[in-house]
C-alpha atoms as a PDB file:
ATOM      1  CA  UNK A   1     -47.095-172.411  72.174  1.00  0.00           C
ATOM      2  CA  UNK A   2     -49.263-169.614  71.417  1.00  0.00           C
ATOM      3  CA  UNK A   3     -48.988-167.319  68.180  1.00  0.00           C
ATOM      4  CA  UNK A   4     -50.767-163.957  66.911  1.00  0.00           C
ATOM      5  CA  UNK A   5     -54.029-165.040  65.379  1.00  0.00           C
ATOM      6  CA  UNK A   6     -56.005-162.759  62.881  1.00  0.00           C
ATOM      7  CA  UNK A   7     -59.711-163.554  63.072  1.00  0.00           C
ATOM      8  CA  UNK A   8     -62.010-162.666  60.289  1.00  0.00           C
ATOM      9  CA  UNK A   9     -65.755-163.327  60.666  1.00  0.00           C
ATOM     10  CA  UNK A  10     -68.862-162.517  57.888  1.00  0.00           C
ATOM     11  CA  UNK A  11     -70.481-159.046  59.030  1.00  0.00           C
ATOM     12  CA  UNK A  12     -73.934-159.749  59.463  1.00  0.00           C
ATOM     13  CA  UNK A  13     -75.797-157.951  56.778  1.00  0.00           C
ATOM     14  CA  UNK A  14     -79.292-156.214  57.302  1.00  0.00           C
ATOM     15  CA  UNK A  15     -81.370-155.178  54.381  1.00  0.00           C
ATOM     16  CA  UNK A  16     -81.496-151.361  54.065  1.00  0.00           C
ATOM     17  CA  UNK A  17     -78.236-150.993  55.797  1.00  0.00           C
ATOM     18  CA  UNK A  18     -75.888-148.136  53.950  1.00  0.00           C
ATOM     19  CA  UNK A  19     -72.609-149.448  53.320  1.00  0.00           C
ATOM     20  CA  UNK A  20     -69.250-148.156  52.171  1.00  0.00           C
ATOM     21  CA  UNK A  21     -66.626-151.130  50.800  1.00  0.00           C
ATOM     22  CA  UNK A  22     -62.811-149.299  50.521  1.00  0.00           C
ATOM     23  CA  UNK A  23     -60.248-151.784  48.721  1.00  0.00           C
ATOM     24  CA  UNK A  24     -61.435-154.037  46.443  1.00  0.00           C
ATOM     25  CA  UNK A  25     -62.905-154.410  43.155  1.00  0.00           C
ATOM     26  CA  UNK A  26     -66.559-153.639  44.478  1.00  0.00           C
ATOM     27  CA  UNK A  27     -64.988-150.629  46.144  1.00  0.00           C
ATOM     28  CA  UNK A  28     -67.835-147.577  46.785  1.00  0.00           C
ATOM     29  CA  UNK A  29     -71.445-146.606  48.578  1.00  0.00           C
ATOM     30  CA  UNK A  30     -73.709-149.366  48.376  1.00  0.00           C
ATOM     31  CA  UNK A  31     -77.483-150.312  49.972  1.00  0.00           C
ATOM     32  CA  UNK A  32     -78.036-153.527  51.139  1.00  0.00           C
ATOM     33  CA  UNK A  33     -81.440-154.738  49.356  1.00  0.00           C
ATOM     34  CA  UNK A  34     -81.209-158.530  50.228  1.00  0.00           C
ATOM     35  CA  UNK A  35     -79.397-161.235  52.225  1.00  0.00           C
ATOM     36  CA  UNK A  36     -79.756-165.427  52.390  1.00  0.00           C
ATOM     37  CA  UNK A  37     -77.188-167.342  54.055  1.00  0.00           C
ATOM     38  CA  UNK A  38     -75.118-167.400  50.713  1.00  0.00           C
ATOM     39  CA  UNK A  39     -75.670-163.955  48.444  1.00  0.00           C
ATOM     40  CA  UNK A  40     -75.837-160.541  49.346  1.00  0.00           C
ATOM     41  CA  UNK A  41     -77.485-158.138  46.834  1.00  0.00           C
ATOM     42  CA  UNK A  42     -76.203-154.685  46.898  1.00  0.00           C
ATOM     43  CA  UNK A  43     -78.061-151.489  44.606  1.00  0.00           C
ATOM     44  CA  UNK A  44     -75.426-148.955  44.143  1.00  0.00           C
ATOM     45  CA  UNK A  45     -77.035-145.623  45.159  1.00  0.00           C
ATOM     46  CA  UNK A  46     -76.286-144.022  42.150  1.00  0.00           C
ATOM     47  CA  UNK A  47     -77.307-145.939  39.180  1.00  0.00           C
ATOM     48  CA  UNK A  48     -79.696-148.246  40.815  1.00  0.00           C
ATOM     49  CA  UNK A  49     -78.159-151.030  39.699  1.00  0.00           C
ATOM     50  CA  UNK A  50     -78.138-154.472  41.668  1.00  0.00           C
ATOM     51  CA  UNK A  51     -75.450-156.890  41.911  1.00  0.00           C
ATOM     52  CA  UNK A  52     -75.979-160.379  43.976  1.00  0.00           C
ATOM     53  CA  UNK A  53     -72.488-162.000  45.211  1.00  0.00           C
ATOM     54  CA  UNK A  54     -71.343-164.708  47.651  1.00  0.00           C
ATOM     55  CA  UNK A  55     -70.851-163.580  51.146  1.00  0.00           C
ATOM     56  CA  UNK A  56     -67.691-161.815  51.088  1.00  0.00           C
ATOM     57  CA  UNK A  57     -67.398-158.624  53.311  1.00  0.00           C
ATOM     58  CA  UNK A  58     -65.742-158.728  56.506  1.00  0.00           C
ATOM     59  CA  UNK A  59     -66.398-156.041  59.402  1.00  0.00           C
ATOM     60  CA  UNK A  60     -63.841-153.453  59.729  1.00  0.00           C
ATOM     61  CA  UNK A  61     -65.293-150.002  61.827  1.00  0.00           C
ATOM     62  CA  UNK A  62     -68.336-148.463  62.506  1.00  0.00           C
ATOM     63  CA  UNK A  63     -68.020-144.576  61.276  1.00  0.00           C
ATOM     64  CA  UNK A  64     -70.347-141.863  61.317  1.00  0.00           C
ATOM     65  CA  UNK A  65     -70.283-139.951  58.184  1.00  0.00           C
ATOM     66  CA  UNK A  66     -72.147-139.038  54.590  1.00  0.00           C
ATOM     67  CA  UNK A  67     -73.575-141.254  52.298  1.00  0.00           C
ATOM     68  CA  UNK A  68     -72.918-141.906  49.204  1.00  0.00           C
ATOM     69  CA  UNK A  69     -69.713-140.493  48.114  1.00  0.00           C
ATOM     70  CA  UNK A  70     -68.031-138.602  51.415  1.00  0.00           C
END
């Protein structure tokens, strides 16, 4: 039998990639500034400041548009 399957992979961070997260808690414009295999530390382009988490974005859609805040 075969069902509808939702597959959800880790996006593949780069450092100096400009990001945009929409809804969750770390919701806004963010630069990537480092990656290992666990963390990802993110420097939000406003205040400069850096926050290193687990792994935890997922890839949604590429979009062409301004950065930060549009």
């Amino acid at each position: 039998m075969e069902y509808d399957v939702s597959i959800f992979e880790p996006y593949p961070f780069k450092q100096g990639q400009k990001i945009r997260i929409e809804g969750s808690k770390r919701s806004g414009d963010w630069e990537v500034v480092g990656v290992t295999d666990a963390k990802v530390t993110l420097r939000c382009p406003i205040s400069q400041k850096e926050f290193s988490w687990d792994r935890f974005c997922y890839f949604v859609e590429d979009k062409h548009t301004g950065w930060p805040g549009d």
